[in-house]
Protein backbone atom coordinates (compact mmCIF):
# COMPACT_ATOMS: atom_id res chain seq x y z
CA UNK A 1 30.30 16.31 -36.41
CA UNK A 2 27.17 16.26 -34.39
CA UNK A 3 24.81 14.08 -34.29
CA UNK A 4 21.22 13.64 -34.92
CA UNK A 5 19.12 14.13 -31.45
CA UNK A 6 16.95 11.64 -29.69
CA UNK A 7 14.40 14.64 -29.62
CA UNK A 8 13.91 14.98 -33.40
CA UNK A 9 12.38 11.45 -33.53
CA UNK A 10 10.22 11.90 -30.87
CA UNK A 11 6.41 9.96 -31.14
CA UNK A 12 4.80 12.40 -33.70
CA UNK A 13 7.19 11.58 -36.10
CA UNK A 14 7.56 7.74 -36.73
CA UNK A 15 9.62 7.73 -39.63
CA UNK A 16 10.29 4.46 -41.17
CA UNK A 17 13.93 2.86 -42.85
CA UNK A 18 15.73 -0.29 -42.62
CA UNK A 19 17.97 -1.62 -40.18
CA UNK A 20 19.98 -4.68 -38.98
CA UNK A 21 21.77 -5.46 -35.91
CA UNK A 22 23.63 -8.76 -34.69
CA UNK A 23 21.02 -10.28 -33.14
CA UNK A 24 18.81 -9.48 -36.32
CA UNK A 25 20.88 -9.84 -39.03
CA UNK A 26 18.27 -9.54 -41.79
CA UNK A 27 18.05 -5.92 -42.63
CA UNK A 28 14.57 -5.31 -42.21
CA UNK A 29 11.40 -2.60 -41.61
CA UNK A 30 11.65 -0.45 -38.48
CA UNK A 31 10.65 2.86 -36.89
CA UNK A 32 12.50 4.91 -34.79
CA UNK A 33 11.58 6.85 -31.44
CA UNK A 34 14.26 8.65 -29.33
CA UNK A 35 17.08 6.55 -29.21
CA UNK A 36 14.74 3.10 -29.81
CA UNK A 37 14.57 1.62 -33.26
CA UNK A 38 11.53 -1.14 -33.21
CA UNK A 39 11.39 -3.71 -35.76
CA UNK A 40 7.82 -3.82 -36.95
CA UNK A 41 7.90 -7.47 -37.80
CA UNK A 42 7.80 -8.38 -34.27
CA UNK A 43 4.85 -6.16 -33.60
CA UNK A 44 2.79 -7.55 -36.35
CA UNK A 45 3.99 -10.42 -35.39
CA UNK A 46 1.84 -10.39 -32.08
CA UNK A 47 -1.06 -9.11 -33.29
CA UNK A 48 -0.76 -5.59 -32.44
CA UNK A 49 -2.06 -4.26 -35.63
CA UNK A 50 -4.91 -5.76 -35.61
CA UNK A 51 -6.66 -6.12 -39.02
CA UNK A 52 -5.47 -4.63 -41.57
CA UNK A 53 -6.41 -7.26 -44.74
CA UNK A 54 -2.72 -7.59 -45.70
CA UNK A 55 0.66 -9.82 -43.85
CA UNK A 56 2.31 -7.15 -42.15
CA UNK A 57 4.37 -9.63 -40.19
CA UNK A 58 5.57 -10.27 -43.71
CA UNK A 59 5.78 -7.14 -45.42
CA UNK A 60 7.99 -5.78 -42.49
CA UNK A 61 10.71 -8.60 -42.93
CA UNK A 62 11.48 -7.70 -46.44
CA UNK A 63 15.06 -5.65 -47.11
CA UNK A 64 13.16 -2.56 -48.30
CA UNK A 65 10.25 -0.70 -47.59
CA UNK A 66 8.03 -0.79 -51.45
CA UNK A 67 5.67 -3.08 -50.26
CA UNK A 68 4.94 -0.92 -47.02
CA UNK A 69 5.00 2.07 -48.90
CA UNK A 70 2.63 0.53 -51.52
CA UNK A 71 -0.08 -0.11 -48.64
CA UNK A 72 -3.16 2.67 -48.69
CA UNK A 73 -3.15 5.60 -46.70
CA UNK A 74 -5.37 4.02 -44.19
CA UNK A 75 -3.66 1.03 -43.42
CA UNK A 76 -0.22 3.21 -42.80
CA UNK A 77 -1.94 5.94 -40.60
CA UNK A 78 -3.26 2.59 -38.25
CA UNK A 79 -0.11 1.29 -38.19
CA UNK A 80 1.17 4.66 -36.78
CA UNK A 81 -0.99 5.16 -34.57
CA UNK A 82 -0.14 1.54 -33.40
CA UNK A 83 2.92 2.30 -32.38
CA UNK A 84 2.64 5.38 -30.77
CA UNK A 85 0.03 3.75 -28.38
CA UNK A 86 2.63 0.71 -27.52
CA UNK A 87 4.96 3.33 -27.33
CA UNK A 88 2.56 5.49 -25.00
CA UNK A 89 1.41 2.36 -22.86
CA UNK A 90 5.11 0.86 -22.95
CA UNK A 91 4.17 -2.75 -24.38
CA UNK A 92 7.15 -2.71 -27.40
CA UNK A 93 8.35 -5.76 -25.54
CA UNK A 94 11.55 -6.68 -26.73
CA UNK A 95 11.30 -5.69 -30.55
CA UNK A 96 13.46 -2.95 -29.59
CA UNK A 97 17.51 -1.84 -29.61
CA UNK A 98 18.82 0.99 -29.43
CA UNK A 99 20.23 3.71 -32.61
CA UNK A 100 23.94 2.44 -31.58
CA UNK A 101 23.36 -1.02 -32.06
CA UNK A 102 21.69 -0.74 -35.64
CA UNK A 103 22.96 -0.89 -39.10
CA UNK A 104 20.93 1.37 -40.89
CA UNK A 105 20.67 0.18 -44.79
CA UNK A 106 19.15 2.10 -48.20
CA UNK A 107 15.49 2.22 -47.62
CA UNK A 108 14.01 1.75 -50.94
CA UNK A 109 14.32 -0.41 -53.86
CA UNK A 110 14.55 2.88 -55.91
CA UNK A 111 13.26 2.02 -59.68
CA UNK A 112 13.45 5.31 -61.77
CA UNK A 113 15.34 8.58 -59.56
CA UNK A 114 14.15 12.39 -61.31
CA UNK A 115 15.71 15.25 -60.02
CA UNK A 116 13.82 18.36 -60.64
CA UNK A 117 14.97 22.08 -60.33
CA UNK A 118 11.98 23.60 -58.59
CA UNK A 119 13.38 26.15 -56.89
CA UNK A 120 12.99 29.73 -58.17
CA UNK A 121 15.83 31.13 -56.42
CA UNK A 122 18.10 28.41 -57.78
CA UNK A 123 17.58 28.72 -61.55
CA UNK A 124 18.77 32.84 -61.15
CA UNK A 125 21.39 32.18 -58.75
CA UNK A 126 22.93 29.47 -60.91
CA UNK A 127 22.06 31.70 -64.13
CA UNK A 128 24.65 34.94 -62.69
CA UNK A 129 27.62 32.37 -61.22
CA UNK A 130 27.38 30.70 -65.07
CA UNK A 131 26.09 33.21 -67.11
CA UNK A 132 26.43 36.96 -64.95
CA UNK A 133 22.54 37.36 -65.43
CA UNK A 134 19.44 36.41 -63.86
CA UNK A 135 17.56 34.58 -65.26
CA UNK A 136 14.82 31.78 -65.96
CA UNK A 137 14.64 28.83 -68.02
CA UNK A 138 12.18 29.43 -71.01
CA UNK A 139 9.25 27.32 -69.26
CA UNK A 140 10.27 27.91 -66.18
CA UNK A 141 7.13 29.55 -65.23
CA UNK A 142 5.14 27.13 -66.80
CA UNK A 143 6.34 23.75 -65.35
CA UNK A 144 9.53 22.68 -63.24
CA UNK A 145 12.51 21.42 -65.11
CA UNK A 146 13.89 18.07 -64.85
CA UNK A 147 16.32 15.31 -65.83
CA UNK A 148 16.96 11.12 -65.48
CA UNK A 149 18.97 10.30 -62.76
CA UNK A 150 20.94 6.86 -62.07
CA UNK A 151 19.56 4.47 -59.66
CA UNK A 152 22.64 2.32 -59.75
CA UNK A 153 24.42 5.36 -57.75
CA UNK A 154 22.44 6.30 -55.16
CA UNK A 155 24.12 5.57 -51.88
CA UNK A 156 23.28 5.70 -47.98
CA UNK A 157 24.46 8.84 -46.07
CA UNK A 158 27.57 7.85 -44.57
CA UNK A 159 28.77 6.65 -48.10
CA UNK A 160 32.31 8.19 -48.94
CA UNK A 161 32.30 9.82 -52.27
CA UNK A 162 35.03 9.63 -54.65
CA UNK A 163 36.52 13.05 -56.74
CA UNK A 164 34.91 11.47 -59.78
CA UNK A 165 36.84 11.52 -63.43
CA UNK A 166 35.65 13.26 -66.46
CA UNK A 167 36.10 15.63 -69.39
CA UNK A 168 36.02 19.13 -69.06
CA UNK A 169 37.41 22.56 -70.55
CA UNK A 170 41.05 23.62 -68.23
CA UNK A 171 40.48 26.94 -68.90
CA UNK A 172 37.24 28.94 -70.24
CA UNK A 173 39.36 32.64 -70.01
CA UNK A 174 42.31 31.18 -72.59
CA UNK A 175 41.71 31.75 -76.02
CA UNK A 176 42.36 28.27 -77.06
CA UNK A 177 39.72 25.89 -74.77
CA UNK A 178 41.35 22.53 -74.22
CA UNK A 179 39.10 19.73 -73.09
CA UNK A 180 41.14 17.57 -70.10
CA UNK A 181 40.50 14.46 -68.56
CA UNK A 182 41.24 14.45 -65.05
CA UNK A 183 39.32 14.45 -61.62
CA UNK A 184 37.32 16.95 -60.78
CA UNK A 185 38.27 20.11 -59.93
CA UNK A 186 34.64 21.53 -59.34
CA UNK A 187 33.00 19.16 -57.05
CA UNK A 188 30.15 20.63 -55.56
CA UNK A 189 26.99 19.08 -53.40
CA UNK A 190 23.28 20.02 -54.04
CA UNK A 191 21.13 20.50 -50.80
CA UNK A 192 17.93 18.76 -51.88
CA UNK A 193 14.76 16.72 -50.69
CA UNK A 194 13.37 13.70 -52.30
CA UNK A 195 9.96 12.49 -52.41
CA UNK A 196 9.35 8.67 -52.56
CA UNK A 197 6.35 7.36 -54.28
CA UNK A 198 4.13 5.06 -52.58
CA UNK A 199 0.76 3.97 -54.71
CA UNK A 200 1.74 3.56 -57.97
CA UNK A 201 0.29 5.27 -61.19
CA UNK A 202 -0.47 2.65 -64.13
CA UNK A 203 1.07 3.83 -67.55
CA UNK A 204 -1.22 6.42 -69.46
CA UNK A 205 -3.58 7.08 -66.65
CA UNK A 206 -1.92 11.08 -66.03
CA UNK A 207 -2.13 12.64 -62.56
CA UNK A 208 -3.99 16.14 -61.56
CA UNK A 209 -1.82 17.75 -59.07
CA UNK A 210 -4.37 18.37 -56.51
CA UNK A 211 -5.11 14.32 -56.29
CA UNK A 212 -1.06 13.81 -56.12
CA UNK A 213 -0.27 13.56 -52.24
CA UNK A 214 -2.12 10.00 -52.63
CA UNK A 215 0.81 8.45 -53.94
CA UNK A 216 3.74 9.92 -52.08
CA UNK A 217 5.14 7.76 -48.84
CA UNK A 218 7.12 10.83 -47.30
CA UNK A 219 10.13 12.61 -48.00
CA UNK A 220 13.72 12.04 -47.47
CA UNK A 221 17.11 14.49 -47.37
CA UNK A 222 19.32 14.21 -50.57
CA UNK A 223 22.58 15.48 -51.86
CA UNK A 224 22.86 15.49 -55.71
CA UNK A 225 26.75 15.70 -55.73
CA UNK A 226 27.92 17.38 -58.72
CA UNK A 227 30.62 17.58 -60.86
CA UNK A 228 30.15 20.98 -62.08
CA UNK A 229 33.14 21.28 -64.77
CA UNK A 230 32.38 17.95 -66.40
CA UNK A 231 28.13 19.14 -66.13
CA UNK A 232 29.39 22.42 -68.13
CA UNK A 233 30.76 20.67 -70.89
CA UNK A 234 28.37 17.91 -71.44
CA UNK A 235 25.18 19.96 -71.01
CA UNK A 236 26.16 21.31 -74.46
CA UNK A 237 23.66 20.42 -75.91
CA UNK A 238 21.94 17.32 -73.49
CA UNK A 239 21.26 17.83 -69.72
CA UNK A 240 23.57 16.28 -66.63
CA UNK A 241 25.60 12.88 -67.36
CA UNK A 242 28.43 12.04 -66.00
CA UNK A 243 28.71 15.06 -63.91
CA UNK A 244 25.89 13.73 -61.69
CA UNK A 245 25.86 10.04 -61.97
CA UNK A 246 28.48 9.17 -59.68
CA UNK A 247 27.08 9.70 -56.21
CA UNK A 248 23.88 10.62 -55.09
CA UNK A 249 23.69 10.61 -51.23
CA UNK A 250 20.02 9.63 -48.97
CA UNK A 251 19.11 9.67 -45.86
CA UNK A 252 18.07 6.99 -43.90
CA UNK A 253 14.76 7.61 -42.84
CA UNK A 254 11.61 8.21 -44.60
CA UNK A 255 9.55 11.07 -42.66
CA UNK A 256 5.76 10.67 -43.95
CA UNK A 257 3.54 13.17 -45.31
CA UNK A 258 0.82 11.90 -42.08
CA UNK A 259 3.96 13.51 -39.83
CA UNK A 260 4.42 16.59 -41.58
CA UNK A 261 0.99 17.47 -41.97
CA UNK A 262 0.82 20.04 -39.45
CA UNK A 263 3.54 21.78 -41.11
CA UNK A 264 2.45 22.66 -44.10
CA UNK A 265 2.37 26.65 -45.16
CA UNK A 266 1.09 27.86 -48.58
CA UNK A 267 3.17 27.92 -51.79
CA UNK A 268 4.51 31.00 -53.55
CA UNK A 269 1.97 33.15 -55.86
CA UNK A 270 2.31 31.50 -59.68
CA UNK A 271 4.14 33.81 -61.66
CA UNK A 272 2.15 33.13 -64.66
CA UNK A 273 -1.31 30.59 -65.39
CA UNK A 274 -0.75 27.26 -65.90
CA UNK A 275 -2.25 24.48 -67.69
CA UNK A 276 -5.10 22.96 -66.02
CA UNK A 277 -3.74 20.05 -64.83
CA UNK A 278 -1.37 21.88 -63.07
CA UNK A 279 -3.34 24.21 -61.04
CA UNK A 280 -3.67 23.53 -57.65
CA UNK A 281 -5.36 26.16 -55.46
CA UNK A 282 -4.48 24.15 -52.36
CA UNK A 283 -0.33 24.11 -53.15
CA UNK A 284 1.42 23.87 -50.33
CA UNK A 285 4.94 23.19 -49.20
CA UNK A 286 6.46 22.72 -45.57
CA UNK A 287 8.46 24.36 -42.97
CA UNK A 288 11.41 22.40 -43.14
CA UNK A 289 14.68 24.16 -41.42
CA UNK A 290 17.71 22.66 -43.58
CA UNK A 291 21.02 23.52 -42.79
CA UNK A 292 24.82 22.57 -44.46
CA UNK A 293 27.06 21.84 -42.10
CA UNK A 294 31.02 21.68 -43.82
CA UNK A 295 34.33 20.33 -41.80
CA UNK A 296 37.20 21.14 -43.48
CA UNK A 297 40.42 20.00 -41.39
CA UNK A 298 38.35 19.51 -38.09
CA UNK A 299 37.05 22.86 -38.38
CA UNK A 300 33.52 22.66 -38.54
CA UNK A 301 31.36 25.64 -40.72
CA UNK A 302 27.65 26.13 -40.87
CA UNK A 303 27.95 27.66 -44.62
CA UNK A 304 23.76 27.40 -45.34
CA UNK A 305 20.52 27.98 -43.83
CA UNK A 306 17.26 27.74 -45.71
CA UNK A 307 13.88 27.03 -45.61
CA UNK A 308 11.80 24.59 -47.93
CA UNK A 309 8.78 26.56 -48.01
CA UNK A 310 11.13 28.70 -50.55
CA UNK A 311 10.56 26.41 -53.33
CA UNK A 312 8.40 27.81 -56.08
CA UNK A 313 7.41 23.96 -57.36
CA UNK A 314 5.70 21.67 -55.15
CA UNK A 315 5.95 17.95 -55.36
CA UNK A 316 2.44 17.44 -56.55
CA UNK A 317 3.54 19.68 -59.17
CA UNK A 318 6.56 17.79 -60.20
CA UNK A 319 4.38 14.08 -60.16
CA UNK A 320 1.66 15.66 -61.70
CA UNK A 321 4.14 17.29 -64.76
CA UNK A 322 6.00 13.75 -64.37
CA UNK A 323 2.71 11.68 -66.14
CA UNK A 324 0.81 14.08 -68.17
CA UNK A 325 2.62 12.31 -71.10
CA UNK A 326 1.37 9.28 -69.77
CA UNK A 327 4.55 7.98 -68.05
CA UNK A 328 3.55 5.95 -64.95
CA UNK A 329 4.53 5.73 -61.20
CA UNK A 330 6.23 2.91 -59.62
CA UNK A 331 6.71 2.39 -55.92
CA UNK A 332 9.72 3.75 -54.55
CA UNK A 333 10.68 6.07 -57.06
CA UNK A 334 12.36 9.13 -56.12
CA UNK A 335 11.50 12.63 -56.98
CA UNK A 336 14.02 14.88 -55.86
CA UNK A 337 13.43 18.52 -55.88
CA UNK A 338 16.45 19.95 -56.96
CA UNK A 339 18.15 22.46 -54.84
CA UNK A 340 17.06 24.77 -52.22
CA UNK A 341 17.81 27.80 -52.24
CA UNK A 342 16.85 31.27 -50.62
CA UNK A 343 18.08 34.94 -51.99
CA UNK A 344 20.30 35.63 -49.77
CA UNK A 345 24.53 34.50 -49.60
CA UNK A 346 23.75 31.95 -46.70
CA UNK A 347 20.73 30.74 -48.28
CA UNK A 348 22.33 29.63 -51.60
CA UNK A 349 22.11 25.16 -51.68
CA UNK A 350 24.88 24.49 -53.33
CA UNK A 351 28.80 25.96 -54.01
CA UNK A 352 27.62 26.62 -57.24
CA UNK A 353 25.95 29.75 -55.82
CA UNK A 354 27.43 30.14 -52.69
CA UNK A 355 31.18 31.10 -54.56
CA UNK A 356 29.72 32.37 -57.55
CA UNK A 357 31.30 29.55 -59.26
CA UNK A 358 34.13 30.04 -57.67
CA UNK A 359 34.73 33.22 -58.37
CA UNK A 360 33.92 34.82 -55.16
CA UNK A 361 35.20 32.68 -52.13
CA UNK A 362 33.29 32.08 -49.48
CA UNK A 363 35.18 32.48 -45.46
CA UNK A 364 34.75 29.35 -43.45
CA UNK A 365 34.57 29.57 -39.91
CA UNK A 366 38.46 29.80 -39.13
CA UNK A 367 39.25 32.22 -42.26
CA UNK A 368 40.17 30.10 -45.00
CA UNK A 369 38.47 30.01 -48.59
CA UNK A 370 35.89 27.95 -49.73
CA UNK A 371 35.67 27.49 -53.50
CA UNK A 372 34.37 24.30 -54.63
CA UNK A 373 35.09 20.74 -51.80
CA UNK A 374 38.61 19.14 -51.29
CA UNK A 375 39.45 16.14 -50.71
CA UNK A 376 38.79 15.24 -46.86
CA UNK A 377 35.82 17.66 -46.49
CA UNK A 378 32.74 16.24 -45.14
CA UNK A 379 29.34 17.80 -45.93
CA UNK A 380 26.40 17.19 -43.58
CA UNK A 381 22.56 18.06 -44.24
CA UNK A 382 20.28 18.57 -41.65
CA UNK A 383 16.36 19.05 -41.72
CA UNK A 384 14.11 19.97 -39.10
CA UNK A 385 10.02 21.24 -38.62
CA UNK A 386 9.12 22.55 -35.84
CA UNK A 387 11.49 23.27 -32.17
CA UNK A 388 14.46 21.69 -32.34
CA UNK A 389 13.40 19.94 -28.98
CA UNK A 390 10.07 18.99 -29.68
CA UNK A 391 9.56 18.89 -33.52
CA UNK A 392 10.27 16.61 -36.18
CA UNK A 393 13.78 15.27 -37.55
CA UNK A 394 14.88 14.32 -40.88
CA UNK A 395 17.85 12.78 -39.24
CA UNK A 396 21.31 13.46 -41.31
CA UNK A 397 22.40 12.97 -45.14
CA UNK A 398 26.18 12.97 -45.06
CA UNK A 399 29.40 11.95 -46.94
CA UNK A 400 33.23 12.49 -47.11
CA UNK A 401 35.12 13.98 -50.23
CA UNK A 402 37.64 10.98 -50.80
CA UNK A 403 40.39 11.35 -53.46
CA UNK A 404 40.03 10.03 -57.11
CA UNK A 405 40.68 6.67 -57.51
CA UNK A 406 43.54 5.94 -59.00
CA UNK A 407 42.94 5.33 -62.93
């Protein structure tokens, strides 16, 4: 598989993860710019941030990046600018390596993980491959749904993912409908991207959605793997359990809001008012080129291409609908947005939609079907603003289908 270019991380985007290497063996804060990773701790180290009112020679030491993320906006956009001007004037010193020579590690200490499903052309896709009709959820138009998500599986791309085991009906067309145990025989991934939070929200204080982009950090690529036979059965009555909970794949880096600022676009026309809380006359969303990338045997198959200005729910929406009951924020939890999808076949985020739930076979690129993933494929996500030489990178979110462990 390819991978991700030195141009996509080029010195408007400064996105920030974690890294090691084996001359710094404590994973720790960095940035990335081409092909150079610089650990911040050195910088701050020698003063180059000037001040700032907090230890950022500290702060960028620690395994994670909550504290950073925690900072105000203003002390974040110096520390950006920072390095692009050491960058610019070449004075990085030696607080650099390069991508090859890095471990990257999970960037957050993730504390509560929602996964939302705000995404218009999602909710009808997935209603015909389940149901054979379009359709919305009841308050669909009124707020975007959501569920709980576990933090204890959420896994750096590169992770493999094991078939997970489950309960689930063999055969919905038989007239008797025998619940199995077994692995998976509907495993499916969800092409998604996550917002972290940075500025927390204390309990009971509720959020507008026009005052939410002050506590998001930036946004990340994320693939909500699914089990979509054991999901059927279990979401009878509840939402997603085990069907979810085994894997949930990020990506390493965390591209900030400051970054994608210049790509922002309107959201889609509300289909019907809202409470007041959740109007926001200023929604927006961003240009974000995402792309699926599936290798099945060596063969390698571009099977989706969509844009994220196609989801009907922005993320102030979702944090705003996420504490009107008074539920508060922490730093570093992850909103995901559920999965993106356009209305056309080669838009559709997931296999879910893409096969009709498997009913309608999709042709990889050397003939073969595509159903739901086998053991051995390998599913790559991609995101991109901008030209592909000259804009702004999300870097890669990817895994390998392993076989179910043995029981």
């Amino acid at each position: 598989m390819a991978s991700t270019s030195a141009s996509e991380f080029g010195i408007n985007n400064i996105p920030y993860g974690i890294a090691s290497s084996s001359t710094r063996t404590k994973p720790q804060c960095v940035t990335r710019i081409a092909d150079d990773v610089i650990f911040l701790a050195e910088l701050a180290a020698k003063g180059n941030f000037g001040e700032t009112g907090v230890d950022l020679a500290s702060i960028f030491l620690e395994p994670v990046l909550n504290s950073f993320a925690a900072l105000p906006k203003a002390v974040q956009s110096k520390v950006r600018t920072t390095i692009q001007s050491a960058y610019e004037k070449k004075a990085l010193g030696d607080s650099t390596e390069n991508i090859q020579a890095v471990k990257l590690h999970l960037p957050l200490n993730v504390g509560d993980f929602t996964d939302f499903s705000a995404s218009a052309n999602h909710v009808q896709n997935a209603a015909e491959a389940i149901l054979g009709t379009r359709s919305f959820p009841p308050a669909f138009h009124k707020y975007p749904p959501a569920y709980a998500g576990r933090c204890s599986s959420l896994f750096l791309s590169g992770t493999p993912v094991h078939r997970p085991y489950g309960q689930f009906i063999e055969n919905y067309a038989a007239a008797e409908k025998n619940i199995i145990f077994g692995p998976s025989k509907g495993l499916d991934y969800e092409l998604e991207i996550g917002a972290v939070i940075g500025k927390p929200l204390e309990a009971g204080t509720r959020l507008l959605t026009k005052d939410a982009d002050q506590h998001m950090f930036g946004l990340l690529l994320v693939n909500d793997w699914s089990a979509r036979d054991i999901q059927a059965l279990e979401m009878k009555p509840l939402g997603p359990f085990n069907g979810k909970s085994f894997t949930t794949t990020l990506s390493p880096w965390i591209i900030t809001l400051e970054a994608l600022k210049a790509y922002e676009t309107p959201a889609p026309p509300r289909m019907a008012p809202l409470a007041k809380f959740m109007d926001d006359p200023q929604a927006v969303n961003y240009n974000i080129n995402l792309e699926v990338e599936l290798v099945r045997g060596g063969v390698s198959s571009v099977i989706c291409k969509v844009g994220f200005e196609t989801m009907y729910w922005t993320f102030r929406h979702m944090l705003a609908h996420s504490t009107i009951n008074g539920c508060p924020l922490r730093t570093g939890d992850l909103i995901a947005g559920g999965t993106v999808s356009g209305q056309r076949d080669e838009e559709h985020g997931c296999l879910l939609e893409l096969t009709m739930n498997g009913r309608k076979p999709w042709k990889l690129s050397d003939g073969k079907e595509l159903r739901y993933l086998e053991d051995g494929d390998v599913v790559r996500f991609t995101g991109m603003v901008g030209d592909k030489d000259s804009g702004i990178g999300f870097g890669e979110c990817v895994g390998e289908v392993l076989p179910a462990k043995q029981f």
